[in-house]
PDB file of N, CA and C in Angstrom:
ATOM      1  N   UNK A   1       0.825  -1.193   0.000  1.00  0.00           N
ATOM      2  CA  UNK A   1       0.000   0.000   0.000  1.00  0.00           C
ATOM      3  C   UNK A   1       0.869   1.255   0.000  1.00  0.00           C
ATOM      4  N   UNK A   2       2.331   1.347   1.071  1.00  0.00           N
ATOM      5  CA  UNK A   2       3.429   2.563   0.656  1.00  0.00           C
ATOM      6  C   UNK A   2       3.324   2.536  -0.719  1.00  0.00           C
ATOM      7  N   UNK A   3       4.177   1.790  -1.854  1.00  0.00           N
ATOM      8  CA  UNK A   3       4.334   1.511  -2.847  1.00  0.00           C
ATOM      9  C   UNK A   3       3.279   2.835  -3.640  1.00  0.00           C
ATOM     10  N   UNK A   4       1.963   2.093  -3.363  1.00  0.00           N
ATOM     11  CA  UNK A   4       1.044   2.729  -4.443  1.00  0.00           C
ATOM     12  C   UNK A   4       0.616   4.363  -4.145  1.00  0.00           C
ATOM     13  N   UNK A   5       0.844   4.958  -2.365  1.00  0.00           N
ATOM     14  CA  UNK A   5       0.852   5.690  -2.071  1.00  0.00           C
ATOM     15  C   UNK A   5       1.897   6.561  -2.468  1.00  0.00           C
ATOM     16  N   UNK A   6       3.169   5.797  -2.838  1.00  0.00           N
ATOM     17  CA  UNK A   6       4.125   7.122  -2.953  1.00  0.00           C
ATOM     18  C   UNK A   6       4.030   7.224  -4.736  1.00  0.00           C
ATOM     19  N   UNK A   7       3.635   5.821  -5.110  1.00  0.00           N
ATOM     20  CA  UNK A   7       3.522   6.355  -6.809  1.00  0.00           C
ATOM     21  C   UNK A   7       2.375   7.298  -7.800  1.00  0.00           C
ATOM     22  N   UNK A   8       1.239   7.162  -6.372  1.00  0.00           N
ATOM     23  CA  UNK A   8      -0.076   8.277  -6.636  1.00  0.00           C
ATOM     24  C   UNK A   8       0.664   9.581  -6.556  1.00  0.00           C
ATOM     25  N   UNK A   9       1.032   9.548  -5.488  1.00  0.00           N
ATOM     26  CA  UNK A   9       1.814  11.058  -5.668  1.00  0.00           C
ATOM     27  C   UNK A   9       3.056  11.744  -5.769  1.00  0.00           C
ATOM     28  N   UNK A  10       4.031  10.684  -6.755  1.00  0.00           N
ATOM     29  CA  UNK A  10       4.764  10.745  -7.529  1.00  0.00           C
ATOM     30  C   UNK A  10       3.952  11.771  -9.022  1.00  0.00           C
ATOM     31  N   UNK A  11       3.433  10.783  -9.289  1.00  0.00           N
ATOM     32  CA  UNK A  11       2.286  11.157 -10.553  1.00  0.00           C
ATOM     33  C   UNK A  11       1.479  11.980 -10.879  1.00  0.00           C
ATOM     34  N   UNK A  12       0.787  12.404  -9.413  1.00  0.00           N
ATOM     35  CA  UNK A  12       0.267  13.645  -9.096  1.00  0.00           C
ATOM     36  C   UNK A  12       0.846  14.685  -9.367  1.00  0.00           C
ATOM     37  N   UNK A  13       2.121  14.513  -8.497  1.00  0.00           N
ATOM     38  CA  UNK A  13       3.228  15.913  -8.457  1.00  0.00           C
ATOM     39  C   UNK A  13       4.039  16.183 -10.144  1.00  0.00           C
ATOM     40  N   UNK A  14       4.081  15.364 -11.046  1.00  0.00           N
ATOM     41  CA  UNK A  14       4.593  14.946 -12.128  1.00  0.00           C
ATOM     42  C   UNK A  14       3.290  15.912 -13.040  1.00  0.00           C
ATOM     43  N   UNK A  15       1.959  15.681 -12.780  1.00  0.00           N
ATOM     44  CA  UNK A  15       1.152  16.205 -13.893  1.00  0.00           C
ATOM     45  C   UNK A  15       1.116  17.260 -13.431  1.00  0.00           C
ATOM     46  N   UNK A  16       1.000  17.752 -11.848  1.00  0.00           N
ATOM     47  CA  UNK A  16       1.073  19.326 -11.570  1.00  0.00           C
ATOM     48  C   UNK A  16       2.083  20.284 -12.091  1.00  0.00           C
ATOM     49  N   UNK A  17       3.390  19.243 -12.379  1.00  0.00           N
ATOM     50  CA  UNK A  17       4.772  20.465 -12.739  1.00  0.00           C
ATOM     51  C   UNK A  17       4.086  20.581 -14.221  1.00  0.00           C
ATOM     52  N   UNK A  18       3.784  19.621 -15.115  1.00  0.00           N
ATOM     53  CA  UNK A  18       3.489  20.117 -16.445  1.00  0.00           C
ATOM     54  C   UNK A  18       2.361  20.895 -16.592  1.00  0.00           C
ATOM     55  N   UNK A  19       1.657  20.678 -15.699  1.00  0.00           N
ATOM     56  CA  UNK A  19       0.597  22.045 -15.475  1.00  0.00           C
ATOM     57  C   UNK A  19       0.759  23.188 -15.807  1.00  0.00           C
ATOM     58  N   UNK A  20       1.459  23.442 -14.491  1.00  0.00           N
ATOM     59  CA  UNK A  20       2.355  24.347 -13.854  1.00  0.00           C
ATOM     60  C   UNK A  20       3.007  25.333 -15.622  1.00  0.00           C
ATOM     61  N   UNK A  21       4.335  24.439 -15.829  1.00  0.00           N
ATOM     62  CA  UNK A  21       5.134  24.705 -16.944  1.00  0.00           C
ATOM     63  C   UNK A  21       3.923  25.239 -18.407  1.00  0.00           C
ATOM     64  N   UNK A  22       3.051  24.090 -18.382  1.00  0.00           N
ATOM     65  CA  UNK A  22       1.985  24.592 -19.640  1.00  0.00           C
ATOM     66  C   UNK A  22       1.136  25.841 -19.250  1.00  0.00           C
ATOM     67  N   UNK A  23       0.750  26.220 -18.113  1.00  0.00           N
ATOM     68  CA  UNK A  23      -0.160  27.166 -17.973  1.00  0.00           C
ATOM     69  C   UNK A  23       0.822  28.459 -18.306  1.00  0.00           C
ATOM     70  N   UNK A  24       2.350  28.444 -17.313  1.00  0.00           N
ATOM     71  CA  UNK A  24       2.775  29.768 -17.703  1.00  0.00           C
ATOM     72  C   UNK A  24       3.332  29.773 -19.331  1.00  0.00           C
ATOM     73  N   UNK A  25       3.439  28.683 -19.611  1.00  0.00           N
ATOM     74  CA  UNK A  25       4.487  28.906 -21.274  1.00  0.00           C
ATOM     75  C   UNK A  25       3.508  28.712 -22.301  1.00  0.00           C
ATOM     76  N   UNK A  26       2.459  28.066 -22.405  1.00  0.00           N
ATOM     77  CA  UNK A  26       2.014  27.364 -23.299  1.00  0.00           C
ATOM     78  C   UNK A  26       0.649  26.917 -22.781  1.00  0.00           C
ATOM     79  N   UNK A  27      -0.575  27.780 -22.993  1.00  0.00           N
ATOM     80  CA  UNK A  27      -1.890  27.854 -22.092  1.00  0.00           C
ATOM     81  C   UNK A  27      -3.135  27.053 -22.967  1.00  0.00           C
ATOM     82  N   UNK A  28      -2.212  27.076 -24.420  1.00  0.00           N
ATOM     83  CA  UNK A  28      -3.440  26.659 -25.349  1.00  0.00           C
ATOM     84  C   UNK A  28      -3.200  25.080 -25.233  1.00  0.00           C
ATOM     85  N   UNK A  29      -2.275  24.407 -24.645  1.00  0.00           N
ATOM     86  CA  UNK A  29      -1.970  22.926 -24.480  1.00  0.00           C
ATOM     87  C   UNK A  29      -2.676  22.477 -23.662  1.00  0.00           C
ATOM     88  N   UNK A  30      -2.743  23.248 -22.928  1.00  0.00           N
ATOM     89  CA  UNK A  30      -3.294  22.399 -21.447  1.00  0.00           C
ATOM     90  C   UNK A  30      -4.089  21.084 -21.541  1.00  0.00           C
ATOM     91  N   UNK A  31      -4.694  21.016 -22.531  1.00  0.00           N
ATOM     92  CA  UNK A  31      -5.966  20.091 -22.543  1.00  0.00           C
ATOM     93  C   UNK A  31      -4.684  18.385 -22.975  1.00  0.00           C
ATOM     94  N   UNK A  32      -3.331  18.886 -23.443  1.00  0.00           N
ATOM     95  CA  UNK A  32      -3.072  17.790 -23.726  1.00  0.00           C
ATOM     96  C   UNK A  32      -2.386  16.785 -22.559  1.00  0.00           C
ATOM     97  N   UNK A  33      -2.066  17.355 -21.457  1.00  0.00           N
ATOM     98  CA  UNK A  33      -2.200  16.512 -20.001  1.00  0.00           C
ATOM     99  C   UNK A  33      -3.268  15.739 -19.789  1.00  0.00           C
ATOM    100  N   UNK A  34      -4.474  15.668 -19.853  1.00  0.00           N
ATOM    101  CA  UNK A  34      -5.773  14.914 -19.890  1.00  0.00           C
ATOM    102  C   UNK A  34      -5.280  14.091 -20.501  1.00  0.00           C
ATOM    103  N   UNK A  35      -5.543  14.285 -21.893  1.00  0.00           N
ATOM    104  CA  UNK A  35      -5.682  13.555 -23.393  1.00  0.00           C
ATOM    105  C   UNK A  35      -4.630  12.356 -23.161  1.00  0.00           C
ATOM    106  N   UNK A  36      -3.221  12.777 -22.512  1.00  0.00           N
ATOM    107  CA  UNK A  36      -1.933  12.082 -22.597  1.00  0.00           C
ATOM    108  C   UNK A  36      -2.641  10.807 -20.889  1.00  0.00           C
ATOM    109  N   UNK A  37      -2.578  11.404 -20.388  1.00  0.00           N
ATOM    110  CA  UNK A  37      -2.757  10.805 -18.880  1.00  0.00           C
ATOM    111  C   UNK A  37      -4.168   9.814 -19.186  1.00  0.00           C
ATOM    112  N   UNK A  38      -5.167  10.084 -20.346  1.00  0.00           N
ATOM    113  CA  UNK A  38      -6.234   8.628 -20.200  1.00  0.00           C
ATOM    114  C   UNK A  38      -6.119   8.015 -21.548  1.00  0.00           C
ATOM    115  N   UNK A  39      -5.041   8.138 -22.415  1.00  0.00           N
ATOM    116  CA  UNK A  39      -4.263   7.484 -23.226  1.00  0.00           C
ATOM    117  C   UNK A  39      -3.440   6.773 -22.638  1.00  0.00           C
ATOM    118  N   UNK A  40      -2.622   7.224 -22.009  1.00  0.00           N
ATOM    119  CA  UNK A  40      -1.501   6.168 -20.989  1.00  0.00           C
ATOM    120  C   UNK A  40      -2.332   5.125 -20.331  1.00  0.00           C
ATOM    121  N   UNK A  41      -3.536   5.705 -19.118  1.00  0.00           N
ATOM    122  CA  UNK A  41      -4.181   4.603 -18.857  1.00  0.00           C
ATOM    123  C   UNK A  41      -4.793   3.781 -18.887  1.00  0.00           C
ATOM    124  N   UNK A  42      -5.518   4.331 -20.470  1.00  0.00           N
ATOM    125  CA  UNK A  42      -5.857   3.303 -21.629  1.00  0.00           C
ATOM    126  C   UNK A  42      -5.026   2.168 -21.837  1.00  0.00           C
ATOM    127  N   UNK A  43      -3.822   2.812 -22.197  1.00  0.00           N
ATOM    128  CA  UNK A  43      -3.065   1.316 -22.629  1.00  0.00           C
ATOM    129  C   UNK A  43      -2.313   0.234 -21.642  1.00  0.00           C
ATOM    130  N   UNK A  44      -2.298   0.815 -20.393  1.00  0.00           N
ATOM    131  CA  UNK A  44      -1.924   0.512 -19.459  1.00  0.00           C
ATOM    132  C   UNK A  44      -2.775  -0.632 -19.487  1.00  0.00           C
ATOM    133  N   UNK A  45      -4.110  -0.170 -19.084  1.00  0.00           N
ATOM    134  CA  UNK A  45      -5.667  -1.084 -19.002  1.00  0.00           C
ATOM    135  C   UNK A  45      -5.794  -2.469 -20.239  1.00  0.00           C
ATOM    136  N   UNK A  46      -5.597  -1.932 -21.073  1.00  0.00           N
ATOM    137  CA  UNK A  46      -5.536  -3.113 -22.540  1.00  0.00           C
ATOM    138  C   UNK A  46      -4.124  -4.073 -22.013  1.00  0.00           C
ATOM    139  N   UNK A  47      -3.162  -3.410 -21.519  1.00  0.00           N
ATOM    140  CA  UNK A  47      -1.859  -4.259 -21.453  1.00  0.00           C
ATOM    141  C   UNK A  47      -2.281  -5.221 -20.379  1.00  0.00           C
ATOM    142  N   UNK A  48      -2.414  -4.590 -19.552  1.00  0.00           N
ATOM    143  CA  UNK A  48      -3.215  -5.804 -18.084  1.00  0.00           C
ATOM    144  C   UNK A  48      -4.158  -7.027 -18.765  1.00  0.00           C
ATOM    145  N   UNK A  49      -5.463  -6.738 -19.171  1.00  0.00           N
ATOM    146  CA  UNK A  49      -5.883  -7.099 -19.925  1.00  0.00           C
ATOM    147  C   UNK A  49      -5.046  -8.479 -20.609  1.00  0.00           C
ATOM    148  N   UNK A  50      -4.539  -7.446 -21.971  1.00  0.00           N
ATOM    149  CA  UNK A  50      -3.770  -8.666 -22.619  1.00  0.00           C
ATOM    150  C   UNK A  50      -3.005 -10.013 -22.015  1.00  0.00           C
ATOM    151  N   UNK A  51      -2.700  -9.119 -20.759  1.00  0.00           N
ATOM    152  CA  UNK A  51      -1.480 -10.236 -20.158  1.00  0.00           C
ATOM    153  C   UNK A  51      -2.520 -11.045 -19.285  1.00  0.00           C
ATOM    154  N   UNK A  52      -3.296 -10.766 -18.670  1.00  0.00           N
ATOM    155  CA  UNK A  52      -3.971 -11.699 -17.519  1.00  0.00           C
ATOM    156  C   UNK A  52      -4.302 -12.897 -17.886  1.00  0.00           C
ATOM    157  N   UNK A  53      -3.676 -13.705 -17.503  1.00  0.00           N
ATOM    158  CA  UNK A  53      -3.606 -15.293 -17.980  1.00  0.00           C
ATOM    159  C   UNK A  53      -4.487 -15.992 -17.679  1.00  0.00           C
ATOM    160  N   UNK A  54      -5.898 -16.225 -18.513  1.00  0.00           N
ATOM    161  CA  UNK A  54      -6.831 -17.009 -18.499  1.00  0.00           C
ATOM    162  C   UNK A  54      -6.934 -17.934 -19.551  1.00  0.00           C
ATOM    163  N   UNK A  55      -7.603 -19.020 -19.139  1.00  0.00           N
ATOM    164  CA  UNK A  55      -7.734 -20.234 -20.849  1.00  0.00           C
ATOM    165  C   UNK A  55      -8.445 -19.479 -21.907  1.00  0.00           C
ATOM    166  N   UNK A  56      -9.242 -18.295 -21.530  1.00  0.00           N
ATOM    167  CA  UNK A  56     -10.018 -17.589 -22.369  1.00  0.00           C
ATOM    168  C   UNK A  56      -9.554 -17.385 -23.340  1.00  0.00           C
ATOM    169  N   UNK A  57      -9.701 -17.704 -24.976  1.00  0.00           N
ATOM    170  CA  UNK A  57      -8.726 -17.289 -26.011  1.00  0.00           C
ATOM    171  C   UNK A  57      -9.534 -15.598 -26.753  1.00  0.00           C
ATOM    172  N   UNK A  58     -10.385 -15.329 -26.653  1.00  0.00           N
ATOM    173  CA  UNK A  58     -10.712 -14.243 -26.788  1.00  0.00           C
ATOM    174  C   UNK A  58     -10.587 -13.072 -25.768  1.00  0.00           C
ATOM    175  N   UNK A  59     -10.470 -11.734 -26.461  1.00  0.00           N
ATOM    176  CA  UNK A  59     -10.251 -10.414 -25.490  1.00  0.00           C
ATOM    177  C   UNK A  59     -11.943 -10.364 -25.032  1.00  0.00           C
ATOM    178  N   UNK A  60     -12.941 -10.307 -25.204  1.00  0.00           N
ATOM    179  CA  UNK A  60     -14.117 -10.340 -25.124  1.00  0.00           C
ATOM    180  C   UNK A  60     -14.235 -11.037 -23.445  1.00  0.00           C
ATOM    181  N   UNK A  61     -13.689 -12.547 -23.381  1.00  0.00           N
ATOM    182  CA  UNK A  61     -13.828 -13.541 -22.525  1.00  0.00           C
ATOM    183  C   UNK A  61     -12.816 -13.066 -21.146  1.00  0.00           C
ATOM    184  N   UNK A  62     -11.683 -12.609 -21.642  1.00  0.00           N
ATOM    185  CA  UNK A  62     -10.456 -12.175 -21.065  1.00  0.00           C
ATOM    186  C   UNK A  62     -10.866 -11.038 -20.433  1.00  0.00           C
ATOM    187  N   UNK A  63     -12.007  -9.705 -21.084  1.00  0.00           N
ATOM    188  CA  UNK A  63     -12.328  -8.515 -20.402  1.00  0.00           C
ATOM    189  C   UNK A  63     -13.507  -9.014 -19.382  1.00  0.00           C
ATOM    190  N   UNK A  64     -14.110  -9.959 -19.584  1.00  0.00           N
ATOM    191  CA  UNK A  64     -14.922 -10.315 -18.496  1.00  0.00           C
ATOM    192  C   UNK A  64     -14.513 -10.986 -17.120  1.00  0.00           C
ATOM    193  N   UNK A  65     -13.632 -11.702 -17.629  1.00  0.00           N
ATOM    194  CA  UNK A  65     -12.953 -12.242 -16.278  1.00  0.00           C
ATOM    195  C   UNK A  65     -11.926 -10.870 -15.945  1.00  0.00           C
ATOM    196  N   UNK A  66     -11.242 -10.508 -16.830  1.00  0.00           N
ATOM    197  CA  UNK A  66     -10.520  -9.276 -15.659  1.00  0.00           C
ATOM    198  C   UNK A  66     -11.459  -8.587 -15.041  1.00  0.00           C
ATOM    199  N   UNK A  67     -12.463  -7.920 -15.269  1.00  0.00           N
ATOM    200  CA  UNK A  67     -13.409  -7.281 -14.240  1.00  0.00           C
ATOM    201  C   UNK A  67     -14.364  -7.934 -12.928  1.00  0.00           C
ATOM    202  N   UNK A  68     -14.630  -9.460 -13.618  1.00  0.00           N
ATOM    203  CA  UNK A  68     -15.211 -10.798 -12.519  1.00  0.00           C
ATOM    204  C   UNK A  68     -14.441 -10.488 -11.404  1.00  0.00           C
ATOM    205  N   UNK A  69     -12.788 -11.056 -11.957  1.00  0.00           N
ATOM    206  CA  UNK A  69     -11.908 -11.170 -10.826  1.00  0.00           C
ATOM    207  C   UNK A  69     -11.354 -10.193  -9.674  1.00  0.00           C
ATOM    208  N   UNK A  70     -10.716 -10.005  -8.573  1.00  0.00           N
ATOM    209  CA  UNK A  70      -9.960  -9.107  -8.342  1.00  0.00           C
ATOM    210  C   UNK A  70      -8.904  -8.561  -9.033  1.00  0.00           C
ATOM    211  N   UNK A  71      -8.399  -9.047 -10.446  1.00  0.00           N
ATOM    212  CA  UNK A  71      -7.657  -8.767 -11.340  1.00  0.00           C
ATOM    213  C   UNK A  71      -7.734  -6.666 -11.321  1.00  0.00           C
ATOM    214  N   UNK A  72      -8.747  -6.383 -11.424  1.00  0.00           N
ATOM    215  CA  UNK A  72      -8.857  -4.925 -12.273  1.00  0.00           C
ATOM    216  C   UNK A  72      -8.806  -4.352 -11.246  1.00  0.00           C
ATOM    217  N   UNK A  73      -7.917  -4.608  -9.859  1.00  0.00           N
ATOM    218  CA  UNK A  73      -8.026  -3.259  -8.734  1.00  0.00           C
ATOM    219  C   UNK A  73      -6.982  -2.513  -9.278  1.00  0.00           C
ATOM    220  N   UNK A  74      -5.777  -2.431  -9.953  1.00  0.00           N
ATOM    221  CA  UNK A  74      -5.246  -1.988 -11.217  1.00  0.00           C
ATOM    222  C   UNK A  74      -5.428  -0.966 -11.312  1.00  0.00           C
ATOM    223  N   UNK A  75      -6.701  -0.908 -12.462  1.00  0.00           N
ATOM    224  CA  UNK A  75      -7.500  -0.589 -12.867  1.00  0.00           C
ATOM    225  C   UNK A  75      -8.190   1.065 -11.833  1.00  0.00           C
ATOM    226  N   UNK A  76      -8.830   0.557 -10.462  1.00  0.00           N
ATOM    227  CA  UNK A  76      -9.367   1.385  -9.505  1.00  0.00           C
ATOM    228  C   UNK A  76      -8.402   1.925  -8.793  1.00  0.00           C
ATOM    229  N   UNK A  77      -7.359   1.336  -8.281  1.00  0.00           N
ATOM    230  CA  UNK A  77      -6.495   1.906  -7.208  1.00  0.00           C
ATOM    231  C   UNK A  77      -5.429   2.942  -7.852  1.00  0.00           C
ATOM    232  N   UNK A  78      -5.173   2.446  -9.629  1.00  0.00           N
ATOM    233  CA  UNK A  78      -3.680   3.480 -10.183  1.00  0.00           C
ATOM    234  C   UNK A  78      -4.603   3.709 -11.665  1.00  0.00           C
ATOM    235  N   UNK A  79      -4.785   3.727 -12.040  1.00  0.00           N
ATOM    236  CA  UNK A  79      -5.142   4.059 -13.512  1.00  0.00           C
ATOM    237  C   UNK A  79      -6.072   4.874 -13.756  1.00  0.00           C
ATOM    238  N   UNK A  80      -7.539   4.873 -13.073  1.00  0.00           N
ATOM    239  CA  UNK A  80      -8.804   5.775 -12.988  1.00  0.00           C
ATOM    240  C   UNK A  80      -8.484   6.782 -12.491  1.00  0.00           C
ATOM    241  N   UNK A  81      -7.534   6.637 -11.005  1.00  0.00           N
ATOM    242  CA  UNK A  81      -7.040   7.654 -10.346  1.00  0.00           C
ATOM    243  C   UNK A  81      -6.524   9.169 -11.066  1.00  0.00           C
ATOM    244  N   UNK A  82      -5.395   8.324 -11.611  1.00  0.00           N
ATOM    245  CA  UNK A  82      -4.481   9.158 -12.543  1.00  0.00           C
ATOM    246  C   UNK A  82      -5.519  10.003 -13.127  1.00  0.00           C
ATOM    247  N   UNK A  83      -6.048   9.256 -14.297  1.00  0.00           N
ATOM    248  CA  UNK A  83      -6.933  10.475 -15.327  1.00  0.00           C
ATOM    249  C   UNK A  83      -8.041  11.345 -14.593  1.00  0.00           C
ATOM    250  N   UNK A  84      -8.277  10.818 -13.350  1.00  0.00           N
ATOM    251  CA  UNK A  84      -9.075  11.798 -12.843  1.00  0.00           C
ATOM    252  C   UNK A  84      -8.356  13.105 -12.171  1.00  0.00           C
ATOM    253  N   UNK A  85      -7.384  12.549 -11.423  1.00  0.00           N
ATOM    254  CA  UNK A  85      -6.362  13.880 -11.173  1.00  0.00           C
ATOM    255  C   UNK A  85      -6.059  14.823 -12.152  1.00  0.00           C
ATOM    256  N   UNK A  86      -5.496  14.302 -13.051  1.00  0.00           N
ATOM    257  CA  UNK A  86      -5.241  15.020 -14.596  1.00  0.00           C
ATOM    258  C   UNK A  86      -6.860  15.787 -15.378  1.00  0.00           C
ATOM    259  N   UNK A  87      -7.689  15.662 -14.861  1.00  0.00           N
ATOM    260  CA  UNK A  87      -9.121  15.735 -15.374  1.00  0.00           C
ATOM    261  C   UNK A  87      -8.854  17.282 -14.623  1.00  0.00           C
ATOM    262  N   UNK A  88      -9.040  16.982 -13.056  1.00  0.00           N
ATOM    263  CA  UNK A  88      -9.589  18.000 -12.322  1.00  0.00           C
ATOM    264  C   UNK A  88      -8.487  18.882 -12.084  1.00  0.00           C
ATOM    265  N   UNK A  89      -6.957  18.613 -11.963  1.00  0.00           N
ATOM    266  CA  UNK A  89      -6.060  19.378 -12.082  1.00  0.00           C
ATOM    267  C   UNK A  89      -5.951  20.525 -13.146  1.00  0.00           C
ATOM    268  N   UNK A  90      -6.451  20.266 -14.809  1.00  0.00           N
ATOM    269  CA  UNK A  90      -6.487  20.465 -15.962  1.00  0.00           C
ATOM    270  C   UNK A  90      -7.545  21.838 -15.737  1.00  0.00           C
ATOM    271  N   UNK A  91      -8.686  21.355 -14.889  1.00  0.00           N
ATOM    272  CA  UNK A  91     -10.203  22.115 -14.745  1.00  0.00           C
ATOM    273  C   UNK A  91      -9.596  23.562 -14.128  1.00  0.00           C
ATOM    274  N   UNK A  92      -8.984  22.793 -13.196  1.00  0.00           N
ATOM    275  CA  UNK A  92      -8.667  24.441 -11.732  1.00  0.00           C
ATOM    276  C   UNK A  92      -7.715  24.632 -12.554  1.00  0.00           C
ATOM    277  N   UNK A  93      -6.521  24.266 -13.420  1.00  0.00           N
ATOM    278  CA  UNK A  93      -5.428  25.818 -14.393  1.00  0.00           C
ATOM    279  C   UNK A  93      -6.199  26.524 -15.014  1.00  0.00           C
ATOM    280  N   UNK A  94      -7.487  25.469 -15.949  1.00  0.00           N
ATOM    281  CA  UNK A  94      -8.049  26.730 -16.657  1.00  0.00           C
ATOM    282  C   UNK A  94      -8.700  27.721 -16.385  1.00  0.00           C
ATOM    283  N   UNK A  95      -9.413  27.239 -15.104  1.00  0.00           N
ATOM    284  CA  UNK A  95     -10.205  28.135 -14.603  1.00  0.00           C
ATOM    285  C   UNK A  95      -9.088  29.296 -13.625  1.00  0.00           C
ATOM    286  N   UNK A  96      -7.987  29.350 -13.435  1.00  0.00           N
ATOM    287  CA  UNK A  96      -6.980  30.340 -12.447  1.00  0.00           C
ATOM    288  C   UNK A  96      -6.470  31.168 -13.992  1.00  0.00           C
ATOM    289  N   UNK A  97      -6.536  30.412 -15.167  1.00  0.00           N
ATOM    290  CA  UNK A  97      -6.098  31.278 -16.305  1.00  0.00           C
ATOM    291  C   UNK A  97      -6.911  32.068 -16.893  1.00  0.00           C
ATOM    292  N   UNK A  98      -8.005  31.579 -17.147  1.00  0.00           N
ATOM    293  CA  UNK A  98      -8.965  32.312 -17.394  1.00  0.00           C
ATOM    294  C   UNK A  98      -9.528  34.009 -16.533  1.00  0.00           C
ATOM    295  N   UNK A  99      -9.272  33.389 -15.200  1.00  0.00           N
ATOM    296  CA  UNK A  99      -9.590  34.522 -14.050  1.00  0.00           C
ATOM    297  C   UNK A  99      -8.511  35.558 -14.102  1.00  0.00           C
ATOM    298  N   UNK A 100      -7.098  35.023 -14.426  1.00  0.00           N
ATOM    299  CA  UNK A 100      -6.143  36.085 -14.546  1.00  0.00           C
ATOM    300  C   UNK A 100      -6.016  36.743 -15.855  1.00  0.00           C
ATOM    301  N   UNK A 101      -6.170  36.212 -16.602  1.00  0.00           N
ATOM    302  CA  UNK A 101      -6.520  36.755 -17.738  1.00  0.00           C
ATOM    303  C   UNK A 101      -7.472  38.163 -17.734  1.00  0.00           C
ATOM    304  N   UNK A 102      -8.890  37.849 -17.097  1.00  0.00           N
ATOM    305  CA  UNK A 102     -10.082  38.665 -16.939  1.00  0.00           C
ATOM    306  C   UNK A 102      -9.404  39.667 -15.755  1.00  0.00           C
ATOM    307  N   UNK A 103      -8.576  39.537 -15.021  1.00  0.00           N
ATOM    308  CA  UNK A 103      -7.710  40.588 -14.553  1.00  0.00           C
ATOM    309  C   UNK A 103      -7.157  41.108 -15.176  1.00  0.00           C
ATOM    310  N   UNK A 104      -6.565  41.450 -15.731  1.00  0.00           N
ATOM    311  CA  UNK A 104      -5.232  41.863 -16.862  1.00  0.00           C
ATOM    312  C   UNK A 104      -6.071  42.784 -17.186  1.00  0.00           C
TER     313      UNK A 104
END
């Protein structure tokens, strides 16, 4: 549970600096932290997936048992996480850029 605690917010702190860096340099990007962070955990998700070793010879059979099983905490504990941080992190730059902006 350390493990996953220090790599949540490893990851956290990782999408905040590019935040950070995109909001002051480069404001029209922002949206591509999201885009990148539930692409990553997209494939992350398919790779699990692929690998989870069932007799199942189809992905169809294979996505049902990864979600049956405890297989997909994965899935809930590091992967959903991520893109949601990156979701709502993404929300509050635009909205602090936008507001400073309307200052200016």
């Amino acid at each position: 549970m350390d493990k996953l605690i220090i790599l949540l917010t490893s990851i956290t702190f990782l999408i905040g600096i590019v935040l950070f860096f995109l909001c002051k340099h480069k404001p029209k990007f922002l949206w591509l932290v999201p885009a990148a962070a539930i692409i990553v955990s997209g494939c992350l998700v398919l790779r699990d997936i692929r690998l989870y070793t069932v007799s199942e010879p189809t992905i169809a059979r294979k996505l049902a048992h990864y979600f049956h099983n405890d297989f997909s905490m994965g899935l809930y504990l590091i992967y959903a996480p991520i893109a949601g941080i990156a979701i709502i992190m993404t929300i509050i730059a635009y909205l602090l850029n936008h507001y400073r902006r309307k200052l200016d």
